[in-house]
C-alpha atoms as a PDB file:
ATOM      1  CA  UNK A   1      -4.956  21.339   7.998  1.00  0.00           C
ATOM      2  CA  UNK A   2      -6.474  19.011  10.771  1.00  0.00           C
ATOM      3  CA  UNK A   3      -5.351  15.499  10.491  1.00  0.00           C
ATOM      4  CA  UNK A   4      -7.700  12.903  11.112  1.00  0.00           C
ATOM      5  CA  UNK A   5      -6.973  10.252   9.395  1.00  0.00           C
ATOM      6  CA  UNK A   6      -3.172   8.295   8.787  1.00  0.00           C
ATOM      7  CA  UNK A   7      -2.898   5.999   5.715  1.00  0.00           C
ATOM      8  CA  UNK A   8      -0.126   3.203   6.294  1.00  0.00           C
ATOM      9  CA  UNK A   9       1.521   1.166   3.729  1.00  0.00           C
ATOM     10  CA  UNK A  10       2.221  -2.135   5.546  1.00  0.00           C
ATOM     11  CA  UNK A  11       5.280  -3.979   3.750  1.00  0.00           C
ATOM     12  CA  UNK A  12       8.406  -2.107   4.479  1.00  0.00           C
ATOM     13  CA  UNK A  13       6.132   0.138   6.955  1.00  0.00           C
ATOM     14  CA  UNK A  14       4.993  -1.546   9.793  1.00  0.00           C
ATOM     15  CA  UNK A  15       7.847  -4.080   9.432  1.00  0.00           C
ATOM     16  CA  UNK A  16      11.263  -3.994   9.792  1.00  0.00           C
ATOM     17  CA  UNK A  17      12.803  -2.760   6.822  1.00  0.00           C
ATOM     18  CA  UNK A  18      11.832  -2.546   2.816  1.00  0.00           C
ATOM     19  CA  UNK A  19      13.939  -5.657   2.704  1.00  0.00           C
ATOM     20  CA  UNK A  20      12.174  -7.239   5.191  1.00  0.00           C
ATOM     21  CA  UNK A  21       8.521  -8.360   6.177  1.00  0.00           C
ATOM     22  CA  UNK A  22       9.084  -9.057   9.750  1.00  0.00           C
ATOM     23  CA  UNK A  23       6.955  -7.071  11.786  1.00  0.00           C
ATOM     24  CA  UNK A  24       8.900  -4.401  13.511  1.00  0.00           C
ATOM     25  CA  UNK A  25       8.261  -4.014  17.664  1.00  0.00           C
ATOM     26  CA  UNK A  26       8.259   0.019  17.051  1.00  0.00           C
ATOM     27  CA  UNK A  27       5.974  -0.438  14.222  1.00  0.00           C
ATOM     28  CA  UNK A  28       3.028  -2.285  15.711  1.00  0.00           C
ATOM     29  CA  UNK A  29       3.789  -0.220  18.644  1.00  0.00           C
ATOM     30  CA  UNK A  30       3.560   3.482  16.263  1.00  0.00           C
ATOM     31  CA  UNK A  31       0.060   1.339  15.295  1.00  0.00           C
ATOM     32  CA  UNK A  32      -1.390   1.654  18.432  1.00  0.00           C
ATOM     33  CA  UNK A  33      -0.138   5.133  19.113  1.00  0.00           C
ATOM     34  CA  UNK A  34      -1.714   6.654  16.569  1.00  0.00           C
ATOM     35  CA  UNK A  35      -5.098   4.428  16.932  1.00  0.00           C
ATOM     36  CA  UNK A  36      -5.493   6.077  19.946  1.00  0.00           C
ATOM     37  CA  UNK A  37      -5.729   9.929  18.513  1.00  0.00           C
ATOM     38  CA  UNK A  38      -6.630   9.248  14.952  1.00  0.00           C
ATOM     39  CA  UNK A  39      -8.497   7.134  12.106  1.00  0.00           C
ATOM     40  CA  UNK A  40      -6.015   4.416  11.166  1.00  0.00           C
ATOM     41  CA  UNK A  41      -6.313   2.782   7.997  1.00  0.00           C
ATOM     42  CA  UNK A  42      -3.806   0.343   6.440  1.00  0.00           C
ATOM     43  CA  UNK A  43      -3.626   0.406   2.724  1.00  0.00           C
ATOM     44  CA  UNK A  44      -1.776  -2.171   1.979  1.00  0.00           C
ATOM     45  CA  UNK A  45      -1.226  -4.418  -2.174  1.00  0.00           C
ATOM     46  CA  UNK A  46      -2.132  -7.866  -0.239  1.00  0.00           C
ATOM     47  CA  UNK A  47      -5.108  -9.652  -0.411  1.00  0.00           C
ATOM     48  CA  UNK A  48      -8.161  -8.742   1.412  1.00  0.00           C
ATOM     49  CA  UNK A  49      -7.692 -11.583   4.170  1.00  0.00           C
ATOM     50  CA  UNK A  50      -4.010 -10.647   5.014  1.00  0.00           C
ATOM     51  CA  UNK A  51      -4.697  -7.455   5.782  1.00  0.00           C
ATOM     52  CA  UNK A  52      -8.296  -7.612   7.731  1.00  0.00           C
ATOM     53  CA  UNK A  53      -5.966 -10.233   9.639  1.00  0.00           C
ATOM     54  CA  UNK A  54      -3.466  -7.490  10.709  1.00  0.00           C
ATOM     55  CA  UNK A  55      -5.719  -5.348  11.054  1.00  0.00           C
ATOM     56  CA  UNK A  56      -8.082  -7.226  13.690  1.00  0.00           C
ATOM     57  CA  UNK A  57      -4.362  -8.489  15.788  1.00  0.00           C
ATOM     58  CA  UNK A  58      -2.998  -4.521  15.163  1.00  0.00           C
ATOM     59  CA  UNK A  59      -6.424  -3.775  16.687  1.00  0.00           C
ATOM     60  CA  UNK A  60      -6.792  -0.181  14.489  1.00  0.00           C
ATOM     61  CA  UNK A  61     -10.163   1.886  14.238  1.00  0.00           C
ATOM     62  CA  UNK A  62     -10.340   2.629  10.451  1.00  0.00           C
ATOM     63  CA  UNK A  63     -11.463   0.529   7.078  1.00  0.00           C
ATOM     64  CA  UNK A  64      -9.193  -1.362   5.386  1.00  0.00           C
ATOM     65  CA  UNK A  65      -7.553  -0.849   1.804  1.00  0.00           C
ATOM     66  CA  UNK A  66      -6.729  -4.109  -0.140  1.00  0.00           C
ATOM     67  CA  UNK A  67      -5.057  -5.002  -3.386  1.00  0.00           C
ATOM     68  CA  UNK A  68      -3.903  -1.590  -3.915  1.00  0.00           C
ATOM     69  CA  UNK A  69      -7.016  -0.112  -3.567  1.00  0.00           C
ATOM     70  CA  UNK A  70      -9.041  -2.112  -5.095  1.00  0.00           C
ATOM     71  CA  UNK A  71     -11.192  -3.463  -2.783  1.00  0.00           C
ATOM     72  CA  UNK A  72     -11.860  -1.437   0.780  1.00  0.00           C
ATOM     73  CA  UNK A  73     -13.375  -3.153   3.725  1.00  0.00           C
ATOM     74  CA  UNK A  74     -15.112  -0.736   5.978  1.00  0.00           C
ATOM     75  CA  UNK A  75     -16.144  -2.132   9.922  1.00  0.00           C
ATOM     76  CA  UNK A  76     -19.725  -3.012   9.205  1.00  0.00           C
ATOM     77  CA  UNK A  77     -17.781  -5.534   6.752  1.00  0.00           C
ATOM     78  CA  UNK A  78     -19.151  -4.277   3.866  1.00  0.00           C
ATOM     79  CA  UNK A  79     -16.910  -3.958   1.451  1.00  0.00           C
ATOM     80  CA  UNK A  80     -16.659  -1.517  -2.035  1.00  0.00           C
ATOM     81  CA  UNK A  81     -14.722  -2.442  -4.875  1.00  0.00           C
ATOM     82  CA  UNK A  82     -13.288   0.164  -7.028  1.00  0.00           C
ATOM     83  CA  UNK A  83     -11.711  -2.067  -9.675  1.00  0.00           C
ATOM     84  CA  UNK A  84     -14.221  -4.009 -11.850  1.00  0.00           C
ATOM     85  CA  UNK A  85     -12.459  -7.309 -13.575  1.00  0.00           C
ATOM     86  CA  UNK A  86      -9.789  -9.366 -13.272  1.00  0.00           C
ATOM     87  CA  UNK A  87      -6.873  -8.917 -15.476  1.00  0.00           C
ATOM     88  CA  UNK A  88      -7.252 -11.498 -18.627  1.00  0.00           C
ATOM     89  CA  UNK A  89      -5.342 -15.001 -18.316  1.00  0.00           C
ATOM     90  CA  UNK A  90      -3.245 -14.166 -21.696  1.00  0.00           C
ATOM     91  CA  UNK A  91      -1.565 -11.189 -19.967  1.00  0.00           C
ATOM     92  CA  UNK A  92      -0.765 -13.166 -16.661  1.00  0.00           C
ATOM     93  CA  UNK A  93       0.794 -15.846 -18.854  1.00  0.00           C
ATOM     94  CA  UNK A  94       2.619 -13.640 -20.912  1.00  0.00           C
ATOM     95  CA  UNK A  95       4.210 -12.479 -17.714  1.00  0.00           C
ATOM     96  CA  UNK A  96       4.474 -15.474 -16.036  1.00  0.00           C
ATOM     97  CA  UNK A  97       7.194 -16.142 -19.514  1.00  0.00           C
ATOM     98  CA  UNK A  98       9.444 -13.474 -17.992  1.00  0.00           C
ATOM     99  CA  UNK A  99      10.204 -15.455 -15.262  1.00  0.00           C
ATOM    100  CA  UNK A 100       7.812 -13.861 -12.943  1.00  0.00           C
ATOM    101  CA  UNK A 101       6.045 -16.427 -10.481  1.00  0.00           C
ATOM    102  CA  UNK A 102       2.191 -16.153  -9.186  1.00  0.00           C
ATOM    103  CA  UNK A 103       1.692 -15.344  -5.972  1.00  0.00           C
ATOM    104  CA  UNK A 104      -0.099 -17.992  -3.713  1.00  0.00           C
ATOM    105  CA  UNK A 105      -2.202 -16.080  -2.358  1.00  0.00           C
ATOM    106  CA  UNK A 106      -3.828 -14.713  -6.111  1.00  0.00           C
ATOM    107  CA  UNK A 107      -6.765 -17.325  -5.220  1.00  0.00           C
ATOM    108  CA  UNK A 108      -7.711 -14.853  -2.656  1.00  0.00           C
ATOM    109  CA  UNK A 109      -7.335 -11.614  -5.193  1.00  0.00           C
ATOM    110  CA  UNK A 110     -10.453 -10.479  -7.133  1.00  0.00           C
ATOM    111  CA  UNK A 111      -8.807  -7.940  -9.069  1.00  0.00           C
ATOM    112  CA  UNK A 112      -4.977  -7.593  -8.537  1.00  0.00           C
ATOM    113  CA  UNK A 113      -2.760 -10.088  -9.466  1.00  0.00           C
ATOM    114  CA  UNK A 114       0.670 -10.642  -7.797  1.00  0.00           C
ATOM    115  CA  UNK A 115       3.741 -12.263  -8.951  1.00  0.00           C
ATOM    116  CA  UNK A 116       7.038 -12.778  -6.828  1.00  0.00           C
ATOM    117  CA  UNK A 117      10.050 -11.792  -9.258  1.00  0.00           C
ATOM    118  CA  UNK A 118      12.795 -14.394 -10.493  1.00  0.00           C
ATOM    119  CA  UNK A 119      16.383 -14.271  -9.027  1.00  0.00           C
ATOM    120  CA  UNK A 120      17.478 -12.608 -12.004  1.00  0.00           C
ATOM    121  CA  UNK A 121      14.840  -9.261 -11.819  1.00  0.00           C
ATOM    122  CA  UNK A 122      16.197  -6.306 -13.088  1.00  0.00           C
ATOM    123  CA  UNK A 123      14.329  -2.643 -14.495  1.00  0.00           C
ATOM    124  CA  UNK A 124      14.945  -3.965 -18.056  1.00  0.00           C
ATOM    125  CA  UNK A 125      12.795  -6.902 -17.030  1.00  0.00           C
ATOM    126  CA  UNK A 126      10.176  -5.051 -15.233  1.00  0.00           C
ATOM    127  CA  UNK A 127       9.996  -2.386 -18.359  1.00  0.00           C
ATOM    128  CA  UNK A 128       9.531  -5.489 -20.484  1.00  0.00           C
ATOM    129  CA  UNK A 129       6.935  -6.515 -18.065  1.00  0.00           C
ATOM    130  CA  UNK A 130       5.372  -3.221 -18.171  1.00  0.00           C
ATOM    131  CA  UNK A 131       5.139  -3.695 -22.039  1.00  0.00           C
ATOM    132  CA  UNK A 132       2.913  -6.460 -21.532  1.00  0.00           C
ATOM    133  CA  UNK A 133       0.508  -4.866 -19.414  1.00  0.00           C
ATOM    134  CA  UNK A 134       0.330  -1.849 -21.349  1.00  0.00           C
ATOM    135  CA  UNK A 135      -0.519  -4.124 -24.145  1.00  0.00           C
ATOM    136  CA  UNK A 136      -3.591  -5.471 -22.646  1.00  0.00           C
ATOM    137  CA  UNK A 137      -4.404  -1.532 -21.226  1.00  0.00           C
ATOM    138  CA  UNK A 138      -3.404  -3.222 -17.856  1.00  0.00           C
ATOM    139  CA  UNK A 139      -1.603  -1.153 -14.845  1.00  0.00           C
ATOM    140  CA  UNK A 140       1.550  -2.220 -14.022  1.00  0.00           C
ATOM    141  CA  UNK A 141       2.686  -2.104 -10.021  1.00  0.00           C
ATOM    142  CA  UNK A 142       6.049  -2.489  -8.356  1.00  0.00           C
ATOM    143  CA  UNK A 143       5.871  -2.456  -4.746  1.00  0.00           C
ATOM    144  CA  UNK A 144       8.963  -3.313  -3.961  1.00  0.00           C
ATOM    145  CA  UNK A 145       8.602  -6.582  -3.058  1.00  0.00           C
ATOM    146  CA  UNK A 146       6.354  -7.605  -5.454  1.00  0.00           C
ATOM    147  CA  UNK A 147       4.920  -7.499  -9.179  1.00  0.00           C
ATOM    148  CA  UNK A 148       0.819  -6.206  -9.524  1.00  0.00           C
ATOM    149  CA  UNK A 149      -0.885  -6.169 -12.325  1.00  0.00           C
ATOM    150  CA  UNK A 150      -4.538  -4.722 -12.336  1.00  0.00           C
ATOM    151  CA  UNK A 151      -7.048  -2.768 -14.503  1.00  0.00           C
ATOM    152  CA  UNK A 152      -6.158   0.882 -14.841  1.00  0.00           C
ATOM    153  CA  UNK A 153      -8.094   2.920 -12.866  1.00  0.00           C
ATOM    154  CA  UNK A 154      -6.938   1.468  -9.466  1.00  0.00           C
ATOM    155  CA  UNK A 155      -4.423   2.458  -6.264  1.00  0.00           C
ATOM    156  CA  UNK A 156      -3.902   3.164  -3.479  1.00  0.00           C
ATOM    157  CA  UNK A 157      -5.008   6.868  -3.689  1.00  0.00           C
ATOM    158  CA  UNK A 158      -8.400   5.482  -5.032  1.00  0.00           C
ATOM    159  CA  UNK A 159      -8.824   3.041  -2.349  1.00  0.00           C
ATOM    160  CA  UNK A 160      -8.442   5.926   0.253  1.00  0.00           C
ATOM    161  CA  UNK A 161     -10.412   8.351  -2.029  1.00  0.00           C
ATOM    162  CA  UNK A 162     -13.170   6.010  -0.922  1.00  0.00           C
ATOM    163  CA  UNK A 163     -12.986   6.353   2.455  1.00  0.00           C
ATOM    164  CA  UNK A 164     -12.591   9.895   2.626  1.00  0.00           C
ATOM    165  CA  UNK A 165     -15.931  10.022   0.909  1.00  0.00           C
ATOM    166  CA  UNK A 166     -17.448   7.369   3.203  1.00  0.00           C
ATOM    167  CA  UNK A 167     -16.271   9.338   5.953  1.00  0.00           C
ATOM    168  CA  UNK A 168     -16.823  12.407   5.451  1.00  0.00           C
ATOM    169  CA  UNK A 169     -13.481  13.284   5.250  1.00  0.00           C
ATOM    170  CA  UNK A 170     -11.208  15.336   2.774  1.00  0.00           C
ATOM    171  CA  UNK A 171      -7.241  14.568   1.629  1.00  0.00           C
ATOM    172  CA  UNK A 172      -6.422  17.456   4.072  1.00  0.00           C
ATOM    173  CA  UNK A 173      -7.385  15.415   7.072  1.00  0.00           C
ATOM    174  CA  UNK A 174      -4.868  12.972   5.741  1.00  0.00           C
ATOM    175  CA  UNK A 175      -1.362  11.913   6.794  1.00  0.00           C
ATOM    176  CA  UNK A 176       0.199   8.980   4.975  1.00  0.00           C
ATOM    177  CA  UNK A 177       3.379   6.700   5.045  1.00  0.00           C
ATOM    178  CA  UNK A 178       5.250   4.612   3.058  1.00  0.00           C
ATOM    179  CA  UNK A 179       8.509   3.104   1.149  1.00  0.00           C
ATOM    180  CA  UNK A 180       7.238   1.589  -2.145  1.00  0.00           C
ATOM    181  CA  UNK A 181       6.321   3.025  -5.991  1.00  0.00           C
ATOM    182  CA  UNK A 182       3.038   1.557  -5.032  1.00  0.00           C
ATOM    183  CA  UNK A 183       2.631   3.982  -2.638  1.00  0.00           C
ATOM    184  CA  UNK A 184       3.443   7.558  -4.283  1.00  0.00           C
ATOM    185  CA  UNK A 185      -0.173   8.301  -5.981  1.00  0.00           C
ATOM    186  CA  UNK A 186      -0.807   8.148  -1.935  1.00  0.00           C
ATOM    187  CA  UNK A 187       1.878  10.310  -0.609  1.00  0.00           C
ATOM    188  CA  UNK A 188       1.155  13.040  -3.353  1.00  0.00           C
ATOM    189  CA  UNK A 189      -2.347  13.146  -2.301  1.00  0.00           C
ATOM    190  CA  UNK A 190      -2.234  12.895   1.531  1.00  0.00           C
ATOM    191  CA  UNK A 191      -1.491  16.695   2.944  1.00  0.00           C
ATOM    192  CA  UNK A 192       1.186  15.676   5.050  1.00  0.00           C
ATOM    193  CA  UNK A 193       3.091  12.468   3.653  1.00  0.00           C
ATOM    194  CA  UNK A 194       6.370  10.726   4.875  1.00  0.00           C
ATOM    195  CA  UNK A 195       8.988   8.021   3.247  1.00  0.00           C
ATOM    196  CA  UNK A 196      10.858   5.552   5.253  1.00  0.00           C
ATOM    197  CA  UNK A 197      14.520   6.424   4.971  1.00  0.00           C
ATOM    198  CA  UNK A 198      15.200   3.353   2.945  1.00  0.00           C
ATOM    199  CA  UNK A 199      12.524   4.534   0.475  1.00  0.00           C
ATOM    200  CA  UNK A 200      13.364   4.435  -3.349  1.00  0.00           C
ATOM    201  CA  UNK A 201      14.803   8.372  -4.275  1.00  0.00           C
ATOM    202  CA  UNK A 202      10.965   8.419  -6.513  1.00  0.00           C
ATOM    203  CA  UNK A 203       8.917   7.595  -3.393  1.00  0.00           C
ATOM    204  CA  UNK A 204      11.151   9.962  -1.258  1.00  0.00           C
ATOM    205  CA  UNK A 205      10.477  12.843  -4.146  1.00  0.00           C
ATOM    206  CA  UNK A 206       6.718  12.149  -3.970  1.00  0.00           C
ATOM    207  CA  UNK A 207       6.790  12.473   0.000  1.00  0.00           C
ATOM    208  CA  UNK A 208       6.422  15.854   1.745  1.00  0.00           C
ATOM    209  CA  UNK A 209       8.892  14.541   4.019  1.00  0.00           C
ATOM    210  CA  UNK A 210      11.873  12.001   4.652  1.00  0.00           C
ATOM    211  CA  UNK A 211      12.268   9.684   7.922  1.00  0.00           C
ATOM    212  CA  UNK A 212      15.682   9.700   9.387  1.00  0.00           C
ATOM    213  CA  UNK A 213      15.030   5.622  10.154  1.00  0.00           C
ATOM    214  CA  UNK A 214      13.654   2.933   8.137  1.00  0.00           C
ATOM    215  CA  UNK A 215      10.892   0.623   8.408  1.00  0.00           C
ATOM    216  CA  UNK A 216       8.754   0.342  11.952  1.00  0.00           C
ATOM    217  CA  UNK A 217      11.463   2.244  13.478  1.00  0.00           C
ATOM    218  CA  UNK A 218      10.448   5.219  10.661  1.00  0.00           C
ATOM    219  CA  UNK A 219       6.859   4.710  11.213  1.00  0.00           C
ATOM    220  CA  UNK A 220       7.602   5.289  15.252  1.00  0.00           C
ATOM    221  CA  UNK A 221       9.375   8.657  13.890  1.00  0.00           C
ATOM    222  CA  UNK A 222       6.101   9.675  12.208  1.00  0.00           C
ATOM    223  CA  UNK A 223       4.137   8.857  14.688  1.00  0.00           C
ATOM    224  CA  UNK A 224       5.369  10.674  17.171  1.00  0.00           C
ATOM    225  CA  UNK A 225       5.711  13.653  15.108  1.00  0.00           C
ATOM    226  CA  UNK A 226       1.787  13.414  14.699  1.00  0.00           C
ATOM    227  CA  UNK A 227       1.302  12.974  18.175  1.00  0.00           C
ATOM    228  CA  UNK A 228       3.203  15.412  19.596  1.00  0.00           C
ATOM    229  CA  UNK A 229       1.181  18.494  19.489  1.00  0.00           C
ATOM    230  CA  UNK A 230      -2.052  16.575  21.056  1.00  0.00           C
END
């Protein structure tokens, strides 16, 4: 196994905790570690302009993965989309009835659709939510911060998938971090795969490893367990 590529969630990776979407110092710093010895590619569920924003101020090397993996950026700036339509407006309404609130930012979103949860969110509600989408053969998404909805087919995993092929590259060249449910098809792909330590128990099953810290500060951990033997 040669890594040459890291895959890194950025919400409750790069920042500060899976709470919060400050941007950690030891996160941006781990960033710039690792751009400097490997490919670094942030795969990320916001919209394609969010993260090619980060990624240009971050300053890493690699493509970018949008809308969780939906739509990759590479640094010519052309871009490949791996989902194909929108979801239809009668299951975003029908979910919007649950409480659950659109996502400014969906005006920028070609495929994946994003809603913030209501004050009263529990796992019945997202279940019921899940319903819905399953009812229009829709994928479901919780990332931990926020509700996704998209065409099956999608994630992260197939957003990378892309780039490894682009690249000539193969999932055993690949190390990959995270903390959502959005991010496990990812961490069960990637040969070497770590959780933050505030990482749902699923995510931290799907990892090949657990961080001792959470957030930026976990991402520092990884990185300088990557780094080390160079």
């Amino acid at each position: 196994m040669e890594i040459k590529l890291v895959a890194v969630d950025v919400d409750g990776t790069i920042t500060e905790s899976s709470r919060d979407l400050k941007l950690s110092h030891e996160g941006i710093e781990a960033v710039r570690s690792l751009t400097s010895a490997f490919t670094v590619v942030l795969v990320s569920g916001s919209s394609l302009p969010v993260v090619a924003s980060l990624t240009y101020y971050l300053g890493t090397n690699g493509p970018i993965v949008a809308e969780n993996g939906c739509i990759v950026l590479y640094k010519d700036l052309t871009e490949e989309h791996i989902c194909r339509r929108r979801p239809p407006e009668e299951a975003l309404e029908a979910i919007e009835k649950l409480g659950f609130k659109r996502a400014w930012h969906n005006k920028y979103r070609h495929y994946d659709i994003s809603f913030k949860p209501p004050r009263n969110f529990s796992r019945e509600l997202l279940e019921r939510a899940r319903k819905v989408a399953e009812e229009h053969d829709l994928a479901l998404i919780w990332s931990g911060f926020a509700l996704h909805v998209q065409e099956k087919g999608g994630g992260k995993d197939r957003g990378v998938e892309a780039v490894l092929r682009k690249l000539g590259l193969e999932w055993g060249n690949v190390a990959a971090v995270g903390d959502g449910e959005n991010d496990i098809p990812l961490l069960s792909r990637a040969a070497l795969s770590a959780a933050t330590a505030d990482s749902s128990e699923e995510v931290k099953r799907a990892a090949k490893l657990v961080l001792s810290k959470p957030g930026g500060r976990g991402l520092w951990e990884f990185a300088q367990m990557l780094l080390l033997p160079l």
